[in-house]
Protein backbone atom coordinates (compact mmCIF):
# COMPACT_ATOMS: atom_id res chain seq x y z
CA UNK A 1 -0.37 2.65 11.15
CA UNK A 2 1.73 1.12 8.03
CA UNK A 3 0.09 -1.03 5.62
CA UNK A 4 1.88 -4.04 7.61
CA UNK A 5 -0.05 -2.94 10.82
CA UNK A 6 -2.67 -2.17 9.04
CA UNK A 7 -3.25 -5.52 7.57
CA UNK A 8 -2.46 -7.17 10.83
CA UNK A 9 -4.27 -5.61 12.86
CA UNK A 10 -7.28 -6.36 9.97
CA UNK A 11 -6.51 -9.52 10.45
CA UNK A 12 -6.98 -9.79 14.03
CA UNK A 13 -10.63 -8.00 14.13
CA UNK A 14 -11.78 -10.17 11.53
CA UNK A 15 -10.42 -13.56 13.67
CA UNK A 16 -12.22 -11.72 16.91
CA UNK A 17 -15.35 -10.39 15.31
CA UNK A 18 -15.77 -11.91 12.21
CA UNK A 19 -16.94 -10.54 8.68
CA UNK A 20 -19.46 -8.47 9.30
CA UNK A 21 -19.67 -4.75 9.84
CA UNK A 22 -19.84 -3.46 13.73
CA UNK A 23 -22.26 -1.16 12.95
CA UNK A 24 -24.99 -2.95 10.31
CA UNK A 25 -24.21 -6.17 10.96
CA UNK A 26 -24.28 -7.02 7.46
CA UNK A 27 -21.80 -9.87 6.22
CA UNK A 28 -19.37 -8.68 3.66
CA UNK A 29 -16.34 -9.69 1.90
CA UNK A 30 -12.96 -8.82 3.63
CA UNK A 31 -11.96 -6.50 0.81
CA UNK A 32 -15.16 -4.61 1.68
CA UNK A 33 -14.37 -4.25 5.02
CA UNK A 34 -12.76 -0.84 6.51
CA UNK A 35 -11.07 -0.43 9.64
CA UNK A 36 -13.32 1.97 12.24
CA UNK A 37 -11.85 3.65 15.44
CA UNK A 38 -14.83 3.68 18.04
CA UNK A 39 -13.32 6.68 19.60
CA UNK A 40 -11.64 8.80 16.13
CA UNK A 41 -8.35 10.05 16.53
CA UNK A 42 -9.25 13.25 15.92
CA UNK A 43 -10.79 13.27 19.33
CA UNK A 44 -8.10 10.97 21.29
CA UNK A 45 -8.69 7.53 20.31
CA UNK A 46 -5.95 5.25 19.71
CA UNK A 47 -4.91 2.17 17.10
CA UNK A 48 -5.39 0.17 20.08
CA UNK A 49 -7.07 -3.14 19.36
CA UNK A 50 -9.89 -2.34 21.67
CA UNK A 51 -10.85 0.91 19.80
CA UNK A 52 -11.09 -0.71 16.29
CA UNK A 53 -13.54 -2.69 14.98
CA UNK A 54 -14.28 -3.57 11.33
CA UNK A 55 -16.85 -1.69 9.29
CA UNK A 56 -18.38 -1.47 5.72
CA UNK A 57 -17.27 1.75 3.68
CA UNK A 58 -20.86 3.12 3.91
CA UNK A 59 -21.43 2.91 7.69
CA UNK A 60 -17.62 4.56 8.13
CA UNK A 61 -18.10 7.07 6.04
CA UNK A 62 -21.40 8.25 6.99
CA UNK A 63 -19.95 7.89 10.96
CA UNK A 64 -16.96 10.07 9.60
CA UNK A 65 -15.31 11.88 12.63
CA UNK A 66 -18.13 11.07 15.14
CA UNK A 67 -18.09 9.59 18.42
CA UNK A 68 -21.80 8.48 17.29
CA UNK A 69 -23.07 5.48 15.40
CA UNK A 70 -23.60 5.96 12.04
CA UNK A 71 -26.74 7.88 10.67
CA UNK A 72 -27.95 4.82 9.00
CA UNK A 73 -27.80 2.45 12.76
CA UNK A 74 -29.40 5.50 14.49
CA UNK A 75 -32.77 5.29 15.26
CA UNK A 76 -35.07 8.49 14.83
């Protein structure tokens, strides 16, 4: 995606979903929100609209190249 798309495409999951992260659930600032492919493209998934949802920095990062919830949602 270019930044354009990008921010578009931002736009769109925050009008759908809101401001809070998929994952936590946790209300955050837009600036603080990260784009998140459900399935990762490193294992097929697309920039389709149905495979992104918005999610904070920590959550994505801790997810990373997963097709798993992040550690932090996971229940032990």
């Amino acid at each position: 995606m270019n930044p354009r798309q990008k921010r578009n495409k931002k736009q769109k999951l925050l009008d759908f979903y809101g401001s809070e992260c998929w994952w936590c659930r946790q209300n955050l600032l837009t600036e603080y929100l990260t784009i998140d492919h459900l399935v990762p493209k490193s294992h097929g998934g697309s920039d389709s609209f149905e495979n992104l949802r918005l999610s904070c920095l920590p959550c994505n990062n801790s997810r990373g190249n997963s097709l798993y919830p992040p550690i932090s949602w996971r229940k032990n």
